[in-house]
Protein backbone atom coordinates (compact mmCIF):
# COMPACT_ATOMS: atom_id res chain seq x y z
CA UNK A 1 102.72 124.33 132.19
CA UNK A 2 106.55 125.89 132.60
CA UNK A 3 107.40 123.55 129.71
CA UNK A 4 105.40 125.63 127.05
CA UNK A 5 106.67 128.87 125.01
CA UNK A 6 103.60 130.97 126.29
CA UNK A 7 106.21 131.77 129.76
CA UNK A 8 109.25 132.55 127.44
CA UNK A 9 110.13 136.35 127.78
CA UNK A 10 113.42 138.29 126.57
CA UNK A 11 115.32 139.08 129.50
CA UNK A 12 117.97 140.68 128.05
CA UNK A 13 119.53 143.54 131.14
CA UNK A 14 122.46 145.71 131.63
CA UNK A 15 123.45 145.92 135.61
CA UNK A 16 126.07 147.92 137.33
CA UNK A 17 126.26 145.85 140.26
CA UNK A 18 128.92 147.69 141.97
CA UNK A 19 130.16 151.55 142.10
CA UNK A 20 132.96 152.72 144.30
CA UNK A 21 134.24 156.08 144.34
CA UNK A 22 136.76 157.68 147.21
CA UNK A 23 139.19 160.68 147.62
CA UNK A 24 142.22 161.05 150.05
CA UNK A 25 142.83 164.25 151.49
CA UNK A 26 146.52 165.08 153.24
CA UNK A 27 148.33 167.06 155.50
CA UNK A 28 144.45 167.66 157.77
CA UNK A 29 143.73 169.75 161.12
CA UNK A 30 147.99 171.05 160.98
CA UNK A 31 149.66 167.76 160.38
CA UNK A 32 147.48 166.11 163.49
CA UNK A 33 145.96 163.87 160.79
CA UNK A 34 148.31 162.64 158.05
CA UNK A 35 145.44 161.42 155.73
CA UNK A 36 142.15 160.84 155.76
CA UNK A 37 140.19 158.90 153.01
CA UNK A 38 136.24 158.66 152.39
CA UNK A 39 134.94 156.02 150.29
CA UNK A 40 131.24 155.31 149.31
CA UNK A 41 130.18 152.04 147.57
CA UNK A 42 126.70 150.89 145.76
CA UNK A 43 125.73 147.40 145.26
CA UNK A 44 123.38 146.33 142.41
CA UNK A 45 122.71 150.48 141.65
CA UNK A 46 120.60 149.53 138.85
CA UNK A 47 119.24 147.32 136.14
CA UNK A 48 117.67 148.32 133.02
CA UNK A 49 115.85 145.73 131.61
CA UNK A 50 112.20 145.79 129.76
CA UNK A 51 111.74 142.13 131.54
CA UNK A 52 108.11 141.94 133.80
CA UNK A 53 109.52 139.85 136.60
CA UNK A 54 111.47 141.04 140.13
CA UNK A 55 115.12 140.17 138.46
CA UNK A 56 116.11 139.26 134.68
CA UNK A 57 119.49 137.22 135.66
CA UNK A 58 117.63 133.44 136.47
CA UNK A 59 119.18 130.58 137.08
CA UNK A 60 117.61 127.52 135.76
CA UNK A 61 115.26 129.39 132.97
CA UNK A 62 112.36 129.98 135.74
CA UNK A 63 111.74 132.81 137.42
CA UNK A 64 110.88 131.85 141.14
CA UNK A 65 112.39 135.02 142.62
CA UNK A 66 109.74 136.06 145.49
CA UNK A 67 112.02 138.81 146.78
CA UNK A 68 114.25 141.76 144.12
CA UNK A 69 117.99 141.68 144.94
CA UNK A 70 118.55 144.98 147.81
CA UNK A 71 120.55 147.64 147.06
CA UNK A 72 123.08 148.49 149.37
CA UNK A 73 124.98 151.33 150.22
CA UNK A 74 128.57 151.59 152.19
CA UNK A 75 130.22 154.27 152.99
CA UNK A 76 133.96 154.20 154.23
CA UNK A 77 136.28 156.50 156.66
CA UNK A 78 139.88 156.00 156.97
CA UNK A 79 142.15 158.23 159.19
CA UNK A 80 146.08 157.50 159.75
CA UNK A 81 147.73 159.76 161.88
């Protein structure tokens, strides 16, 4: 059965699999803090993809994926005194 055509879908996707942003801020709470930097990061934001199954990048041509790929966000804090 996986060996016929009948399976064969276009999985053709564009992911952004990672998005970091961050600003520094200086000279904080009358020179007590020197800097101070907040960073937030996103891992596999988003796919857009017309494909039916959980995720279109396979390896091996079939799709055995039971769970999707999480998203996951991080968010950073960086003080130097």
């Amino acid at each position: 059965q996986y060996l016929s055509d009948h399976y064969v879908e276009n999985a053709s996707f564009l992911r952004m699999d990672n998005i970091t942003a961050g600003y520094t801020f200086t000279n904080l709470f009358e020179d007590q803090v020197k800097s101070l930097r907040v960073s937030a990061t996103v891992q596999n934001a988003f796919v857009i993809t017309e494909y039916s199954g959980l995720d279109p990048e396979v390896f091996g041509g079939i799709d055995n994926n039971v769970y999707p790929r999480p998203r996951t966000f991080i968010l950073g804090l960086s003080l130097n005194f």
